[in-house]
N, C-alpha and C. Protein backbone atom coordinates (compact mmCIF):
# COMPACT_ATOMS: atom_id res chain seq x y z
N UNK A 1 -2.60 -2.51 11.83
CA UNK A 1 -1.85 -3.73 11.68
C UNK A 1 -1.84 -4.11 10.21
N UNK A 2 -0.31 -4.72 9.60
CA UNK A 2 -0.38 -4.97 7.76
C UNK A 2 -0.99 -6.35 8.13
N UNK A 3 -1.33 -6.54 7.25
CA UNK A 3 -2.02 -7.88 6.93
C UNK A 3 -2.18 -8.35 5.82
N UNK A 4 -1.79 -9.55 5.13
CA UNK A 4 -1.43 -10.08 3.68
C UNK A 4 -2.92 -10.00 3.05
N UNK A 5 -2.91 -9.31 1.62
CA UNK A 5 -3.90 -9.62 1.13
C UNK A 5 -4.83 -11.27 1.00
N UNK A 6 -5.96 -11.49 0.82
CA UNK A 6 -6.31 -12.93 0.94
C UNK A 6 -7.87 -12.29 -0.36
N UNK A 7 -7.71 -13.31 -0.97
CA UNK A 7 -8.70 -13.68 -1.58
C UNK A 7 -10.21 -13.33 -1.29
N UNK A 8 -10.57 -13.45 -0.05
CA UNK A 8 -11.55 -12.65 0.57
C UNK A 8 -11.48 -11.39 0.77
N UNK A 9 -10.63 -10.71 0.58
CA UNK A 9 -10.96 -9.39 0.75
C UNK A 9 -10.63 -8.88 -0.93
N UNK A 10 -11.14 -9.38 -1.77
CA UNK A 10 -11.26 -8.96 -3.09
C UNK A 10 -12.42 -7.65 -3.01
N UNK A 11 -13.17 -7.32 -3.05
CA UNK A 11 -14.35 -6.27 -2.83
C UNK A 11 -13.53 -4.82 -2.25
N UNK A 12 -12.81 -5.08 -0.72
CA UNK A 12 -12.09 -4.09 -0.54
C UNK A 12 -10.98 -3.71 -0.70
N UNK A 13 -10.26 -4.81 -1.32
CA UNK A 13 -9.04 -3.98 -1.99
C UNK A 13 -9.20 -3.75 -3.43
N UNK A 14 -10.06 -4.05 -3.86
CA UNK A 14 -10.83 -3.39 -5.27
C UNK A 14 -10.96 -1.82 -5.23
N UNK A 15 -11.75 -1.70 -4.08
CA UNK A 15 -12.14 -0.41 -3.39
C UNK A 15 -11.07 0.53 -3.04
N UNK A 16 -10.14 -0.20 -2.43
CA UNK A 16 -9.27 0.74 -1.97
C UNK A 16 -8.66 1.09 -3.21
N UNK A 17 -7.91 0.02 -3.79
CA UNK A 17 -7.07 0.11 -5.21
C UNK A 17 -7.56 1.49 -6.00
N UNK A 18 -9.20 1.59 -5.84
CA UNK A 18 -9.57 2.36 -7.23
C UNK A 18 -9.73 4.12 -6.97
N UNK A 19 -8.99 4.16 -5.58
CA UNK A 19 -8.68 5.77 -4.73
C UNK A 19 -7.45 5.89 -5.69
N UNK A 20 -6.26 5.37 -6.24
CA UNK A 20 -5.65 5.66 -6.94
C UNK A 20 -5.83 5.83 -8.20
N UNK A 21 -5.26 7.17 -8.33
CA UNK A 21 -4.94 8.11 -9.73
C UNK A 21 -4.96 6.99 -11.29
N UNK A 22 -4.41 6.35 -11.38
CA UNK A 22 -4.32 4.95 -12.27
C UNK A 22 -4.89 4.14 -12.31
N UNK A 23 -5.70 4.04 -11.28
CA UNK A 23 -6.68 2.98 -10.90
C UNK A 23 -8.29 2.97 -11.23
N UNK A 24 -8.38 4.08 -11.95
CA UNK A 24 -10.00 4.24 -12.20
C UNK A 24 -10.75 3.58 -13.16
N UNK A 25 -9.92 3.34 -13.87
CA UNK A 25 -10.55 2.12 -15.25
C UNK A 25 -10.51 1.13 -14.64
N UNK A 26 -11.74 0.03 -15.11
CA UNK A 26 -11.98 -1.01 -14.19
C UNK A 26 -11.42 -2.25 -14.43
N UNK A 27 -11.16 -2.05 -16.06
CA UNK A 27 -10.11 -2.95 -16.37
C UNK A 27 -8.67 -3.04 -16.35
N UNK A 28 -8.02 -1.91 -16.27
CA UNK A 28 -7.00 -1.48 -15.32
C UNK A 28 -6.33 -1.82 -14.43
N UNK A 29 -7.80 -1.52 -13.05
CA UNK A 29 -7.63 -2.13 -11.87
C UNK A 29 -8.10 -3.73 -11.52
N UNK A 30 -8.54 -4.64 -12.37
CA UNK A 30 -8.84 -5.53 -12.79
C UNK A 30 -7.06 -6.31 -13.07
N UNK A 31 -7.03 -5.70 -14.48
CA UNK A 31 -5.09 -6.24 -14.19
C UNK A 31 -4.44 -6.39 -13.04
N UNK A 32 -4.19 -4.82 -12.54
CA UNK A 32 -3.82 -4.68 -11.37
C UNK A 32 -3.81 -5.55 -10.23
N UNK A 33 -4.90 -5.89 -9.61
CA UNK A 33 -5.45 -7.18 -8.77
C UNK A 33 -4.92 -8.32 -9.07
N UNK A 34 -4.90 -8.51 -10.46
CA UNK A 34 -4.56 -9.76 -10.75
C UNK A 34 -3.28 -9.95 -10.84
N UNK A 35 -2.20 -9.10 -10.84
CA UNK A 35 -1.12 -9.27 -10.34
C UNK A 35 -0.52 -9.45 -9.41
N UNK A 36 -1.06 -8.63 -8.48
CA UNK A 36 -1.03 -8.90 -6.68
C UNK A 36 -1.10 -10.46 -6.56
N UNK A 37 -2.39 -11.06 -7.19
CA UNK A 37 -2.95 -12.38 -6.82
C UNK A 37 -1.61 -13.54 -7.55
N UNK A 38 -1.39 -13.40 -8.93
CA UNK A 38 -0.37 -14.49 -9.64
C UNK A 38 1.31 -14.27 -9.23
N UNK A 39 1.48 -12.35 -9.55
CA UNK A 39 3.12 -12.79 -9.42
C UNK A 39 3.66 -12.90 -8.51
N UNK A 40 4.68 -13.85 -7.80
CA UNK A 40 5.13 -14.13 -6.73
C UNK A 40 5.89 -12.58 -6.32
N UNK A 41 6.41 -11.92 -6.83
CA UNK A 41 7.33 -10.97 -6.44
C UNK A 41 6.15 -9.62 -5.96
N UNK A 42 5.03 -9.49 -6.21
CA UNK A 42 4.08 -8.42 -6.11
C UNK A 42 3.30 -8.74 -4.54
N UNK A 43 3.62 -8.31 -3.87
CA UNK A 43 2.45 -8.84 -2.55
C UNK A 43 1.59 -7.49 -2.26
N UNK A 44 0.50 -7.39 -1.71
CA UNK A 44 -0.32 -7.06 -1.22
C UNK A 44 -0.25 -6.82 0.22
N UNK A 45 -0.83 -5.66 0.87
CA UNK A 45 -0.88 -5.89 2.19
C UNK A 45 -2.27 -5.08 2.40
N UNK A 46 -3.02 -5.30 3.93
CA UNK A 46 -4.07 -4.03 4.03
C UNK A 46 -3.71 -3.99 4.96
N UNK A 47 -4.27 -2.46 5.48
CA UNK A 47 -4.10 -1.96 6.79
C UNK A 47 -5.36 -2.23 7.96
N UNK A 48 -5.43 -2.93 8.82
CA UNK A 48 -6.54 -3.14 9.62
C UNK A 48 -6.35 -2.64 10.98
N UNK A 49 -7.54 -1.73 11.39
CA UNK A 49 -7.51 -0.99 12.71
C UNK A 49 -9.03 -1.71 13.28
N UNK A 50 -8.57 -2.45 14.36
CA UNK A 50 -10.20 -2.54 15.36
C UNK A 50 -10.81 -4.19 13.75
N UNK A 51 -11.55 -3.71 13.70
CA UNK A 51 -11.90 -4.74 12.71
C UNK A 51 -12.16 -4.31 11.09
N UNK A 52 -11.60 -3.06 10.98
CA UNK A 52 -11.81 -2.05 9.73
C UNK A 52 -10.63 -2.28 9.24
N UNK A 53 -10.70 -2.51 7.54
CA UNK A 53 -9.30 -2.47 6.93
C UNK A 53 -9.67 -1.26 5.96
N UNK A 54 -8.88 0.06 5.86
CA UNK A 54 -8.90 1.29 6.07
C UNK A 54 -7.95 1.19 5.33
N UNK A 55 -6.86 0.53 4.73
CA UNK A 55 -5.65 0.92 4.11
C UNK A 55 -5.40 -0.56 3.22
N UNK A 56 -4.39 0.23 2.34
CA UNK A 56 -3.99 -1.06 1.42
C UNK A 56 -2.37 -0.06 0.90
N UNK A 57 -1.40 -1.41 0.78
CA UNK A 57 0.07 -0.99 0.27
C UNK A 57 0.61 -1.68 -0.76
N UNK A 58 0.82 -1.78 -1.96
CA UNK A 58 1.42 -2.74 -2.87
C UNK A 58 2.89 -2.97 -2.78
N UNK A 59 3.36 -3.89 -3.65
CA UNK A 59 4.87 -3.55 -3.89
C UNK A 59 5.34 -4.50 -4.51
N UNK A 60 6.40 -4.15 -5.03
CA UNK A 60 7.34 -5.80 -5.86
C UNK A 60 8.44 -5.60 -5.14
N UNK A 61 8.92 -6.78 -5.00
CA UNK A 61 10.18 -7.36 -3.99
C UNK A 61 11.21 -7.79 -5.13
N UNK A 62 12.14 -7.26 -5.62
CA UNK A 62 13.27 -7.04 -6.22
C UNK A 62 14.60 -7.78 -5.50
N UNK A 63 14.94 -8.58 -5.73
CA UNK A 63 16.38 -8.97 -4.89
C UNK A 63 16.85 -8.07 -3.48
N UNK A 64 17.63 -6.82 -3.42
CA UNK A 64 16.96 -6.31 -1.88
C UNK A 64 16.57 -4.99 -2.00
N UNK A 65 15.44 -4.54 -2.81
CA UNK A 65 14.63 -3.68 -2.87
C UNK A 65 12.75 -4.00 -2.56
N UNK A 66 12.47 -3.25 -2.18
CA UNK A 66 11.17 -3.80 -1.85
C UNK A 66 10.47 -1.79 -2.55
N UNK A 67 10.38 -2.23 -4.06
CA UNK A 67 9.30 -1.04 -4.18
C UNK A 67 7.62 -0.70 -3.99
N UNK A 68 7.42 0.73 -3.74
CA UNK A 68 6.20 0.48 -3.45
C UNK A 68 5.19 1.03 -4.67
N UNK A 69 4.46 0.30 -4.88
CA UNK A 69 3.40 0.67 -6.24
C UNK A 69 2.07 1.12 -5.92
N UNK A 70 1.69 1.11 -5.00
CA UNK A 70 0.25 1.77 -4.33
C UNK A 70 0.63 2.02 -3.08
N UNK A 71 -0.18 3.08 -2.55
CA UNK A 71 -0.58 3.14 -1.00
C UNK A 71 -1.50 4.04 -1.45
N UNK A 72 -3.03 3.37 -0.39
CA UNK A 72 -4.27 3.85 -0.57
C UNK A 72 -4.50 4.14 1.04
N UNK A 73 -5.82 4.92 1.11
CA UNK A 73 -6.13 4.99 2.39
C UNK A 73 -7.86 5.36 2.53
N UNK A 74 -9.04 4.83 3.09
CA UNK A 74 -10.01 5.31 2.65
C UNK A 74 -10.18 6.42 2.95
N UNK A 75 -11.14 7.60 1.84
CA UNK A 75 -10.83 8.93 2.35
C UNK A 75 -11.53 9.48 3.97
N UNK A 76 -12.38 8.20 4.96
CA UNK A 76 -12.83 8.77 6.02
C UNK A 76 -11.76 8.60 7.21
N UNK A 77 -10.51 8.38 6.52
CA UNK A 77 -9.53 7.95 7.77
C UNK A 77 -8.13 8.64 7.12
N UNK A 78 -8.29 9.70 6.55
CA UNK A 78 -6.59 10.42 5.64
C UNK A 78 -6.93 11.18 6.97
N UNK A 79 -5.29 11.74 6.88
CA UNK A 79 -4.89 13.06 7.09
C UNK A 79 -4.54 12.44 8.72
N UNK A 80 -4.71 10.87 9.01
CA UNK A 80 -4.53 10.33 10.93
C UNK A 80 -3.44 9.48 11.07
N UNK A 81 -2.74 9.48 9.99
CA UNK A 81 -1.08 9.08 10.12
C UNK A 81 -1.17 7.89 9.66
N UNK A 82 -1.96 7.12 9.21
CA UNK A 82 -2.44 6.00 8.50
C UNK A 82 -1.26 4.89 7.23
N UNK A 83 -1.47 5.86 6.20
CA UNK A 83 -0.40 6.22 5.57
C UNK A 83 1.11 5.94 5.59
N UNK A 84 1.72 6.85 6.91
CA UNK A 84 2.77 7.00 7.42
C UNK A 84 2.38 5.45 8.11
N UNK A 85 1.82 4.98 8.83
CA UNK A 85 2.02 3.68 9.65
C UNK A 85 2.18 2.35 8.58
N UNK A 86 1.22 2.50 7.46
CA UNK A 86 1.83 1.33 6.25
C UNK A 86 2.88 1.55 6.20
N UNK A 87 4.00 2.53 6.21
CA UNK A 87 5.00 2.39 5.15
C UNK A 87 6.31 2.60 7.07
N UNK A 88 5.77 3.08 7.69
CA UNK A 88 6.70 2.45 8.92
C UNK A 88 6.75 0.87 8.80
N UNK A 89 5.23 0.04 8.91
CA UNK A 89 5.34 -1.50 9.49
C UNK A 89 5.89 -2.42 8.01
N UNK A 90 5.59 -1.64 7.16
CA UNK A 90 6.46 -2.30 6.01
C UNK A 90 7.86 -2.24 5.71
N UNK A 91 8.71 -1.00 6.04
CA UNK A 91 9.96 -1.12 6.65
C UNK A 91 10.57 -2.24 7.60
N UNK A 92 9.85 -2.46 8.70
CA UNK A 92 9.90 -2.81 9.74
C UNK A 92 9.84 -4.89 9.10
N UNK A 93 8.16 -4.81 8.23
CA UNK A 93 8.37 -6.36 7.48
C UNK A 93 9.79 -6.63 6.71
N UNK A 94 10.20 -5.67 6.03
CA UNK A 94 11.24 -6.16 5.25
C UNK A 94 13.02 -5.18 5.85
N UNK A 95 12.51 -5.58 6.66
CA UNK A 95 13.98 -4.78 7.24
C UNK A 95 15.53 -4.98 6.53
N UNK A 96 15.24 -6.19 6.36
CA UNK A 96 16.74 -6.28 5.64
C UNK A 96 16.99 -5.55 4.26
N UNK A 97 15.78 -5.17 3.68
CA UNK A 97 15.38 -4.72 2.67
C UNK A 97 15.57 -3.12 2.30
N UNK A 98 15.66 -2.63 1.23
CA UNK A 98 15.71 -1.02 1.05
C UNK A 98 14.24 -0.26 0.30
N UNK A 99 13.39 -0.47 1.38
CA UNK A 99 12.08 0.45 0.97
C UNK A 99 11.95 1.59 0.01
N UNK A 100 11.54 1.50 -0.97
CA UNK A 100 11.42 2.84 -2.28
C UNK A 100 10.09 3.12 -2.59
N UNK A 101 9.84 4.36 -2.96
CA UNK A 101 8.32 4.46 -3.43
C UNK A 101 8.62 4.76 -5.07
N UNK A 102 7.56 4.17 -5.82
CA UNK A 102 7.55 4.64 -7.02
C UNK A 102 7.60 6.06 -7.31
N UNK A 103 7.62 6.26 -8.86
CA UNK A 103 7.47 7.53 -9.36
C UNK A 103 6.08 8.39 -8.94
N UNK A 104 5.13 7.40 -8.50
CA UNK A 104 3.94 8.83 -8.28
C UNK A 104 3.65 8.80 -6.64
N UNK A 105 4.52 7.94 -5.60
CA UNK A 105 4.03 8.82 -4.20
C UNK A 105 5.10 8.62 -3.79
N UNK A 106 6.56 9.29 -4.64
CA UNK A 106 7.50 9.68 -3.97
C UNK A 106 7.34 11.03 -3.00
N UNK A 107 6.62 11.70 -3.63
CA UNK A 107 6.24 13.29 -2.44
C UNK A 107 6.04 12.73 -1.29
N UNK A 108 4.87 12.03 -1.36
CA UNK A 108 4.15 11.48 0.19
C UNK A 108 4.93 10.37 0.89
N UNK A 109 6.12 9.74 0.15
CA UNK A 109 7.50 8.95 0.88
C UNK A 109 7.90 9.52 1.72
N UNK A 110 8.63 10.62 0.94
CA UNK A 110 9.96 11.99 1.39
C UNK A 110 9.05 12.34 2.95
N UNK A 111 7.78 12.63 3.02
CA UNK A 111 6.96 13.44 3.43
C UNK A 111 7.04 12.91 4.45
N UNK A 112 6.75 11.64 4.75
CA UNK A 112 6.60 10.63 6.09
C UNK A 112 8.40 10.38 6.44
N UNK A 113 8.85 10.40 5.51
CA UNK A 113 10.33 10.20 6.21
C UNK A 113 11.03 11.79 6.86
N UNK A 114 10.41 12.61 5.99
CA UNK A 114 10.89 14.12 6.86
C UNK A 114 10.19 14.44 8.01
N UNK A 115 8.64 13.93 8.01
CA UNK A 115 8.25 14.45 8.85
C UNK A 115 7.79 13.22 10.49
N UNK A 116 8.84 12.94 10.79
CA UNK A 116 8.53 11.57 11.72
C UNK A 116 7.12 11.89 12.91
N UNK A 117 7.58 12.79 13.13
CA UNK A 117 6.54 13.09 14.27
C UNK A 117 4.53 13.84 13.80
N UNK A 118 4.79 14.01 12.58
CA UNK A 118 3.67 14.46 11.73
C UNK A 118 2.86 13.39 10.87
N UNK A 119 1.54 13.66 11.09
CA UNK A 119 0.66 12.83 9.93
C UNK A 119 1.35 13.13 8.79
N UNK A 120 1.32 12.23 7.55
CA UNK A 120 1.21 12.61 6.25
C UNK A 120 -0.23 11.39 5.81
């Protein structure tokens, strides 16, 4: 299930955030966060299964584009369609909208949109 980032879960979307490639400097991912938190157009989401939040999706909301700037997943839950289910229920949030992935997980976009019936 997506679920809006909140202030309390600063610790794990720290965590999740810092599984990304760009994300390993702490001041970096420090910015990062703090954009989610101030600019109105940047939202946050995590992924929560059972009472575990296991996933996190970024994005900026563009007039009717909704791009995506992260998708994380912790590494004891990849490869179980996880992934693919952020970026289905985020379609699904912004429907009126035209879902894009940035320049670095356009592969793993294409991937979940070619492969409907397959984990990515």
């Amino acid at each position: 299930m997506l679920i809006r980032y909140k202030k309390v879960f600063d610790k794990i979307a720290m965590g999740l955030l810092s599984f990304m490639p760009d994300e390993k400097d702490l001041k970096k991912l420090q910015q990062t966060k703090n954009q989610y938190e101030t600019e109105e157009n940047w939202q946050l989401f995590l992924w929560k299964e059972d009472e575990d939040i296991i996933g996190l999706i970024g994005v900026v909301i563009e007039d009717d584009v909704v791009k995506i700037q992260h998708i994380s997943v912790n590494p004891s839950y990849r490869r179980q369609g996880i992934g693919k289910s952020m970026v289905k229920a985020l379609k699904q949030l912004y429907d009126q909208k035209k879902v894009i992935p940035n320049e670095y997980i356009v592969d793993f976009f294409n991937k979940c949109d070619e492969q409907e019936d397959q984990n990515c």
